[in-house]
Protein backbone atom coordinates (compact mmCIF):
# COMPACT_ATOMS: atom_id res chain seq x y z
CA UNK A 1 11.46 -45.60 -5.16
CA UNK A 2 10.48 -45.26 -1.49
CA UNK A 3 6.65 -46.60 -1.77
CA UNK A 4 4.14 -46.11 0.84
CA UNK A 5 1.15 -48.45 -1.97
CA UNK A 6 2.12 -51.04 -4.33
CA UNK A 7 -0.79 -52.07 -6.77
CA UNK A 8 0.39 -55.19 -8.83
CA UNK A 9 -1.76 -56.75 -11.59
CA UNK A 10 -4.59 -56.47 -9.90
CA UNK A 11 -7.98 -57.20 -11.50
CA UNK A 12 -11.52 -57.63 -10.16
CA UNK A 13 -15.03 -58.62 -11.64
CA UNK A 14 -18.63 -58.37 -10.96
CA UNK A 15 -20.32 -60.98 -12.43
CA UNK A 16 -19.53 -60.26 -16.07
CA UNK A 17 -18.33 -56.93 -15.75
CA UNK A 18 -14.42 -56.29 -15.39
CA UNK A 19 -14.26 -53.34 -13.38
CA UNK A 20 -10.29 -53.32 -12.94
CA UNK A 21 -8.23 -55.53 -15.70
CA UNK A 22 -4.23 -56.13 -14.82
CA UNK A 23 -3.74 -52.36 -13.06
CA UNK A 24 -0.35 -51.98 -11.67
CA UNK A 25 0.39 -48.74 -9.79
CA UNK A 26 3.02 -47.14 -7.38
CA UNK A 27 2.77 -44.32 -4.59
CA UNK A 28 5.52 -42.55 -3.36
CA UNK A 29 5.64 -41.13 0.25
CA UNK A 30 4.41 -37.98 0.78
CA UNK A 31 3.34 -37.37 -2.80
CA UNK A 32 -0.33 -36.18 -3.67
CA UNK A 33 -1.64 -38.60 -6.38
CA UNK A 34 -4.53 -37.31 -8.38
CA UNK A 35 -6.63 -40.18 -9.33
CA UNK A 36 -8.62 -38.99 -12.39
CA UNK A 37 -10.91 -40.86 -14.48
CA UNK A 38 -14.72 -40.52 -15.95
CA UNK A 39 -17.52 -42.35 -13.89
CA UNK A 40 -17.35 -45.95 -13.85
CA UNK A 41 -14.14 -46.13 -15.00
CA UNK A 42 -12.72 -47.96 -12.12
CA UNK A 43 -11.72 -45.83 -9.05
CA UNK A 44 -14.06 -46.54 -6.38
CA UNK A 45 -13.23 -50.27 -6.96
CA UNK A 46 -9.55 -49.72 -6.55
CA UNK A 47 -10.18 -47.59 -3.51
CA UNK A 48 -12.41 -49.76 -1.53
CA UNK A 49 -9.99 -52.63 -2.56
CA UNK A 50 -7.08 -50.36 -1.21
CA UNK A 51 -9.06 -50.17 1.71
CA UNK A 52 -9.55 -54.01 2.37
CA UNK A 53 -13.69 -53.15 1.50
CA UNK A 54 -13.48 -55.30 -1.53
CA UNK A 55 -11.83 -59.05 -2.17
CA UNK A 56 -9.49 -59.16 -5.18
CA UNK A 57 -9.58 -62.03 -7.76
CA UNK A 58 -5.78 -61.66 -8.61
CA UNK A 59 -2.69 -59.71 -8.03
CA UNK A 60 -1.58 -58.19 -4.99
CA UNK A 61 -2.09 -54.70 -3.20
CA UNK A 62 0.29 -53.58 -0.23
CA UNK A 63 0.19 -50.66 2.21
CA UNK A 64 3.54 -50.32 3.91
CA UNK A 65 4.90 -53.70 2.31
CA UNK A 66 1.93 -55.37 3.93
CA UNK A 67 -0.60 -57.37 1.67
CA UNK A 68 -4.14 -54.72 2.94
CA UNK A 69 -6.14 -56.09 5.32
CA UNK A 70 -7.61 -54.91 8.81
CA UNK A 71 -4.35 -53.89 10.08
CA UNK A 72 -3.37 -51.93 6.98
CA UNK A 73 -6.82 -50.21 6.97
CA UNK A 74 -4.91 -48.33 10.29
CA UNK A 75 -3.19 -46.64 8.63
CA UNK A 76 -5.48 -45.40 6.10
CA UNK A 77 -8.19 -42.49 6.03
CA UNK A 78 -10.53 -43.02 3.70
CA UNK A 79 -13.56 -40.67 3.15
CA UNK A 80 -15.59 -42.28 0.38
CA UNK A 81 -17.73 -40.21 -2.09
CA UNK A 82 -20.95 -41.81 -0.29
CA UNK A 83 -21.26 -39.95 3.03
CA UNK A 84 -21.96 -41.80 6.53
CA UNK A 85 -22.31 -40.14 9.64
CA UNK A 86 -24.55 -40.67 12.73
CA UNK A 87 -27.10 -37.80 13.06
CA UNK A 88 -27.59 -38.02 16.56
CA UNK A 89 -24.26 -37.95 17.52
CA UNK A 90 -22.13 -34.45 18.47
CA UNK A 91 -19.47 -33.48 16.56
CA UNK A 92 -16.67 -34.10 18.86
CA UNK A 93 -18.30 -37.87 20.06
CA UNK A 94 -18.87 -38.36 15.77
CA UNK A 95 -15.29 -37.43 15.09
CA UNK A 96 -13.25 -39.48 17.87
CA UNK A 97 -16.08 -42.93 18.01
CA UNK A 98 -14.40 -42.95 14.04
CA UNK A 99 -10.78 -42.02 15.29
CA UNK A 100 -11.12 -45.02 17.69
CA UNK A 101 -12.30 -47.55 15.33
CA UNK A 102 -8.91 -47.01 13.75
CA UNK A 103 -7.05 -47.56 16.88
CA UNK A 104 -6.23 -43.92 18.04
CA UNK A 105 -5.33 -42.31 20.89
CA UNK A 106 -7.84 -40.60 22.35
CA UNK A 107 -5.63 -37.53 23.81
CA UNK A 108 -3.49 -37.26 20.92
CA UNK A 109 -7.19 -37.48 18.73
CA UNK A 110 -8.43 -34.47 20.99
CA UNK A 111 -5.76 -31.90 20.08
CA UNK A 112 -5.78 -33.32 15.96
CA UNK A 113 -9.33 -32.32 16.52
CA UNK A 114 -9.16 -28.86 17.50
CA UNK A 115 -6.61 -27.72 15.34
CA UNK A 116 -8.44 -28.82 12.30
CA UNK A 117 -12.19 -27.36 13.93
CA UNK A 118 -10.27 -24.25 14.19
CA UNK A 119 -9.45 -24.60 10.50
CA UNK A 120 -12.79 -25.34 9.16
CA UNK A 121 -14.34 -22.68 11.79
CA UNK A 122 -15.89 -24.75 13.89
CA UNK A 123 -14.55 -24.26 17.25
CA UNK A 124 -17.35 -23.88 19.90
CA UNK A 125 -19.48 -25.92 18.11
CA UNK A 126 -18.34 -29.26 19.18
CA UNK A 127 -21.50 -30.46 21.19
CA UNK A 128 -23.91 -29.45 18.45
CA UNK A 129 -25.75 -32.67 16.58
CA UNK A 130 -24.65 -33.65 12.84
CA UNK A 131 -28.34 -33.45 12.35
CA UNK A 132 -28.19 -29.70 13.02
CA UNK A 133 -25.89 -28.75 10.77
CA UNK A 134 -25.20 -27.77 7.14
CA UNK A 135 -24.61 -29.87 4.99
CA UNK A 136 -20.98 -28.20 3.97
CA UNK A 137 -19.94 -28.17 7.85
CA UNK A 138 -21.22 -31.85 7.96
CA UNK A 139 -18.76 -32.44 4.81
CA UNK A 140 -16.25 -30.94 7.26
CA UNK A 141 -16.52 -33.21 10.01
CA UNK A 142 -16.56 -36.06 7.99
CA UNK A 143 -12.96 -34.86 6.65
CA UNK A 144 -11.46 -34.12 10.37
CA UNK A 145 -13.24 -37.76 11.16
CA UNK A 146 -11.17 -39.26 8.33
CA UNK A 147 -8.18 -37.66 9.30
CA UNK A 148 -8.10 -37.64 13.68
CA UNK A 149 -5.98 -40.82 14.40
CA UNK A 150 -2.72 -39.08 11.46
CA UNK A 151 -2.82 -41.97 9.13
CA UNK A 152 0.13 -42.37 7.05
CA UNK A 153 -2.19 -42.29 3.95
CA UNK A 154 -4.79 -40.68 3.03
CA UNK A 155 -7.41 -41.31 0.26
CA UNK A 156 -10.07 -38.46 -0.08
CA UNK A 157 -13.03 -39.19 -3.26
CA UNK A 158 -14.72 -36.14 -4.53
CA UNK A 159 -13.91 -33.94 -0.94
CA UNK A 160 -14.91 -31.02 -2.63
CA UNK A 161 -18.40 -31.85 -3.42
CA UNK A 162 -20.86 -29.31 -1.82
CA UNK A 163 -18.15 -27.13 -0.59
CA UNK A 164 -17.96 -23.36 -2.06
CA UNK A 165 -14.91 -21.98 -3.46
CA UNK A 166 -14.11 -20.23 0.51
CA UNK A 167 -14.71 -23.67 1.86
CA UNK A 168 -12.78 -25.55 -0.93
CA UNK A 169 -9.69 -22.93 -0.26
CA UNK A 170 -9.96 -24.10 3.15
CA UNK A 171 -9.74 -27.69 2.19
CA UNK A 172 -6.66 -27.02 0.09
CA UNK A 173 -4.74 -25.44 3.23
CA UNK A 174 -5.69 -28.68 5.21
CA UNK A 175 -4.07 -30.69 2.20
CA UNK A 176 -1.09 -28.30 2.14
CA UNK A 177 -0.42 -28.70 6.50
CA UNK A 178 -0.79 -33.07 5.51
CA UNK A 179 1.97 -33.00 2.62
CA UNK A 180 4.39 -30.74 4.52
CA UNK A 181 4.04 -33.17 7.44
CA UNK A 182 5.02 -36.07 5.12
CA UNK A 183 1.25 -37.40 4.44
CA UNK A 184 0.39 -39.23 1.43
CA UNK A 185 -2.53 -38.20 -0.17
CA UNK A 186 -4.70 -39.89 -2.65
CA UNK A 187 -7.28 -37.15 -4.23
CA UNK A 188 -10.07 -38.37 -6.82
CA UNK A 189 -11.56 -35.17 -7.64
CA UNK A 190 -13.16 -33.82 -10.76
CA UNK A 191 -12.02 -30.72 -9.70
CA UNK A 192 -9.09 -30.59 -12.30
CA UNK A 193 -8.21 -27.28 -11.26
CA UNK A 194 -7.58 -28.24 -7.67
CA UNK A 195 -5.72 -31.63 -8.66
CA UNK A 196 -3.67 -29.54 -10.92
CA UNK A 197 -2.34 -26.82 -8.21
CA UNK A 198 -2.11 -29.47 -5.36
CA UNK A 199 -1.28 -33.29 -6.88
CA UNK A 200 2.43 -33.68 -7.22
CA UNK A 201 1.50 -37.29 -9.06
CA UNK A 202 -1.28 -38.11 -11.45
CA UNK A 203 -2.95 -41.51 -12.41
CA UNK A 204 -5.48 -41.78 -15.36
CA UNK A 205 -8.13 -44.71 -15.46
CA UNK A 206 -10.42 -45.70 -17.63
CA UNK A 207 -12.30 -49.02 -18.72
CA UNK A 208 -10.27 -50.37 -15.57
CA UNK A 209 -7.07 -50.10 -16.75
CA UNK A 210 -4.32 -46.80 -16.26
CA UNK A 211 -4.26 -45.13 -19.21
CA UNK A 212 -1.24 -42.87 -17.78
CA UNK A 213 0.53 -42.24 -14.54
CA UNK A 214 3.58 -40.42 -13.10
CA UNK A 215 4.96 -37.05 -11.76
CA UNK A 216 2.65 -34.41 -13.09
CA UNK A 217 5.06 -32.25 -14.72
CA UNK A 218 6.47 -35.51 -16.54
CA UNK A 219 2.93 -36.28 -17.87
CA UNK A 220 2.98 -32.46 -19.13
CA UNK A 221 5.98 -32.69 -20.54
CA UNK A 222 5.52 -35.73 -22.44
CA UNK A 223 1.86 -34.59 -23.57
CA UNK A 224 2.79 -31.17 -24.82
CA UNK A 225 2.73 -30.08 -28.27
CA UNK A 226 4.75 -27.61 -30.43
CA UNK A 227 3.14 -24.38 -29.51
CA UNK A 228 4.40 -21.62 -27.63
CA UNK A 229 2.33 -18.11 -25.67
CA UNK A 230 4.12 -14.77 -26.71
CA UNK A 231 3.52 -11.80 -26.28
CA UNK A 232 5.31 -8.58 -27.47
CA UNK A 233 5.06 -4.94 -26.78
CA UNK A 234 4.29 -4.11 -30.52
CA UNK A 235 2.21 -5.98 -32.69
CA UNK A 236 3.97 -8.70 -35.35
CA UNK A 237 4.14 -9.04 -38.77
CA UNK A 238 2.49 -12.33 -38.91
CA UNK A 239 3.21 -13.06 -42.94
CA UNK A 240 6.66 -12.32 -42.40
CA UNK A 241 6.97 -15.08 -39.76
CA UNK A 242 4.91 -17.82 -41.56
CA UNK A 243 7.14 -16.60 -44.55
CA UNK A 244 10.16 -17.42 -42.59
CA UNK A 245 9.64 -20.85 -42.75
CA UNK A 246 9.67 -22.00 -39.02
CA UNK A 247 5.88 -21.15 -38.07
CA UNK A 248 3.28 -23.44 -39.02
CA UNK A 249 -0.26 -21.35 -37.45
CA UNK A 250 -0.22 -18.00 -35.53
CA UNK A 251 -3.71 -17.47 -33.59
CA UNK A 252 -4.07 -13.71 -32.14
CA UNK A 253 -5.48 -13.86 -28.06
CA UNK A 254 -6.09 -11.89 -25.42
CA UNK A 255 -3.43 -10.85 -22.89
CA UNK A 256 -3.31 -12.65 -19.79
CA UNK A 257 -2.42 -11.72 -15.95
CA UNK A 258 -2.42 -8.35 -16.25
CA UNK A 259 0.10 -7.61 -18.77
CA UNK A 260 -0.21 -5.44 -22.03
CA UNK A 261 1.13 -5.82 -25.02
CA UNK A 262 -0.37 -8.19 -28.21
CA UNK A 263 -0.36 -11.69 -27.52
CA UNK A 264 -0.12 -14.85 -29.44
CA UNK A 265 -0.35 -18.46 -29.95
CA UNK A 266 2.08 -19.90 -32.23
CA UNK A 267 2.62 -23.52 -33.43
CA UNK A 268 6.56 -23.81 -34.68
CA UNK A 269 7.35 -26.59 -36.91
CA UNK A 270 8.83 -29.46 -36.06
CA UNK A 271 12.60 -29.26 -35.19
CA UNK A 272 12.99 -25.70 -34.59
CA UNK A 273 14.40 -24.49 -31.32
CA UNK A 274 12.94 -21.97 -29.72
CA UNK A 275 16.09 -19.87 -29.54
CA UNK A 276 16.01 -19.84 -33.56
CA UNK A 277 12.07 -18.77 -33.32
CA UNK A 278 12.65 -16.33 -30.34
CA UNK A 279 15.16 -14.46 -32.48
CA UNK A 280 13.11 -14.00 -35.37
CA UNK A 281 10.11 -12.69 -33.11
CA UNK A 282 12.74 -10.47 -31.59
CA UNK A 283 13.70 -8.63 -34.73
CA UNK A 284 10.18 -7.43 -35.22
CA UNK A 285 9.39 -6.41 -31.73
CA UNK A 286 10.53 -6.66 -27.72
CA UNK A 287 9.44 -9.71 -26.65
CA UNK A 288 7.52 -9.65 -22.78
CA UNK A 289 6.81 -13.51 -22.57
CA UNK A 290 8.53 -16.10 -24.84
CA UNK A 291 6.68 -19.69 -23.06
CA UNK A 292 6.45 -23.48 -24.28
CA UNK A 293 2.72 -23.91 -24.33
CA UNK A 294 2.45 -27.08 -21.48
CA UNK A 295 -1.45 -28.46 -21.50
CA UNK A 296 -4.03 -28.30 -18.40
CA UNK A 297 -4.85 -31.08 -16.84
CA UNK A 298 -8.22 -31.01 -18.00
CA UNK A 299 -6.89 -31.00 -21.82
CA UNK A 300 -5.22 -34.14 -21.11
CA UNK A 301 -7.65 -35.69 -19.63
CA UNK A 302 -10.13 -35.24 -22.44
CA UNK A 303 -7.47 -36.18 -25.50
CA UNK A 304 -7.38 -39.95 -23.57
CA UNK A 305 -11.32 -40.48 -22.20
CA UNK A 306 -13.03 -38.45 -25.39
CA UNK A 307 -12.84 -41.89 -27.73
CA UNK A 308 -13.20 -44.17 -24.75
CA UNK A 309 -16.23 -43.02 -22.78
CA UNK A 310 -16.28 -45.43 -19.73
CA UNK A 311 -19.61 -47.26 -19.56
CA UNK A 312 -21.74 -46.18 -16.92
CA UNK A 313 -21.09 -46.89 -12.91
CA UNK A 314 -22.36 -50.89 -12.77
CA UNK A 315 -18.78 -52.09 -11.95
CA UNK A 316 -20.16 -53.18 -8.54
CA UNK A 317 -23.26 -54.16 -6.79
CA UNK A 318 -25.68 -52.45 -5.18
């Protein structure tokens, strides 16, 4: 696996709090990893740590087969959860002072910067104060601040906060334009929704350790259940399918995207193919959509925190 971030039983304590216990984690190039977990789980720990912010007490953490330190953090934009920008400064002088702490080019910085003010619609207003503006567009300067000098990775925590859904559409466009330029993107977001269109990886913590990780459509796969969405253009017989032997529940919904018809949620039983189920539904009535019922993001994510609630954020100090 090509790797741009190898995490390697790393753990880290606070006095006598573990706040990350033996993690071990790999990021591909150019993937989007959703980093998902309930607060004080673990994340911001493992992010500043990424980010050479925090010591570790053992294991190892690379960036680019390098163990992180200050010349790893070049590579990296990080915007934490916990804004910082300098009120007094203007947008353009805010945006490039941060650029150049990371050791980029000032020309190359100055035409990053204008593509992505034209993006958030901020063009023109480049001399204006961060004091004088709201508190969405200052959101929006601290992303194009995190992102002027192109790092290779790019580790964004909660970037959605305070934006509205226009704003947040925005956002996703901006992650889009990074991932088809080969960017890899580290999102923690409670935003499942958002993870779930954009994150082509997924990592799960919780109590400090990873619960789950991998390709999204993997951790789908391996997470789904027996049940299927149909939906036919006459309604069923339902005691004539439960009769049949291969249906264990049938739940009546409401249609979805537009279509008519009667729609369903069935629950086969074990070991029946759906081309033996299909069949049977297809002798009662035409069958419109016939689709393995894969769950949300969000529904996995409660099925592995609800019985583990992570204790509440003291995993470092103030």
């Amino acid at each position: 696996m090509n790797t741009i971030l190898e995490i390697d039983n790393l753990s880290k304590r606070f006095a006598n709090v573990v706040a990350l216990d033996n993690v071990s984690l790999a990021v591909e190039k150019g993937s989007i990893l959703g980093l998902l977990g309930p607060n004080g789980a673990g994340k911001t720990t493992l992010l500043r740590i990424i980010n050479g912010l925090l010591t570790i007490d053992c294991g190892t953490v690379k960036v680019q087969d390098e163990n992180v330190s200050l010349k790893t953090s070049k590579h990296i934009g990080y915007m934490p959860e916990e804004r910082g920008l300098y009120d007094n400064m203007t947008i353009t002088n805010q945006i490039l002072f941060f650029g150049q702490l990371k050791g980029g080019d000032v020309k190359r910085m100055r035409e990053v910067m204008d593509e992505y003010l034209e993006l958030f619609n901020l063009k023109g207003q480049e001399h204006r104060k961060v004091k004088e503006l709201s508190k969405g567009n200052q959101q929006k300067v601290q992303i194009i601040a995190t992102l002027v000098h192109e790092p290779a990775l790019v580790i964004l925590d909660e970037p959605f906060s305070g934006f509205d859904p226009i704003n947040g559409a925005l956002l996703q466009e901006l992650i889009s334009r990074l991932h088809s330029r080969g960017t890899t993107i580290i999102l923690s977001s409670h935003n499942m929704h958002a993870v779930e269109e954009m994150c082509t990886h997924i990592a799960l913590v919780n109590h400090g350790h990873i619960l789950l990780s991998g390709k999204l459509e993997d951790v789908k796969e391996a997470n789904k259940t027996d049940e299927l969405n149909v939906i036919t253009r006459t309604p069923l017989t339902l005691d004539f399918l439960i009769d049949g032997g291969k249906v264990e529940e049938i739940e009546e919904t409401a249609t979805r995207q537009g279509r008519k018809g009667y729609s369903y949620r069935i629950k086969k039983k074990s070991g029946v193919h759906n081309a033996s189920l299909l069949s049977d539904i297809g002798m009662q009535a035409e069958v419109t959509l016939f689709e393995e019922a894969l769950p949300s993001l969000n529904d996995i994510f409660i099925s592995y925190t609800k019985e583990n609630p992570a204790k509440p954020e003291t995993d470092e100090p103030a």
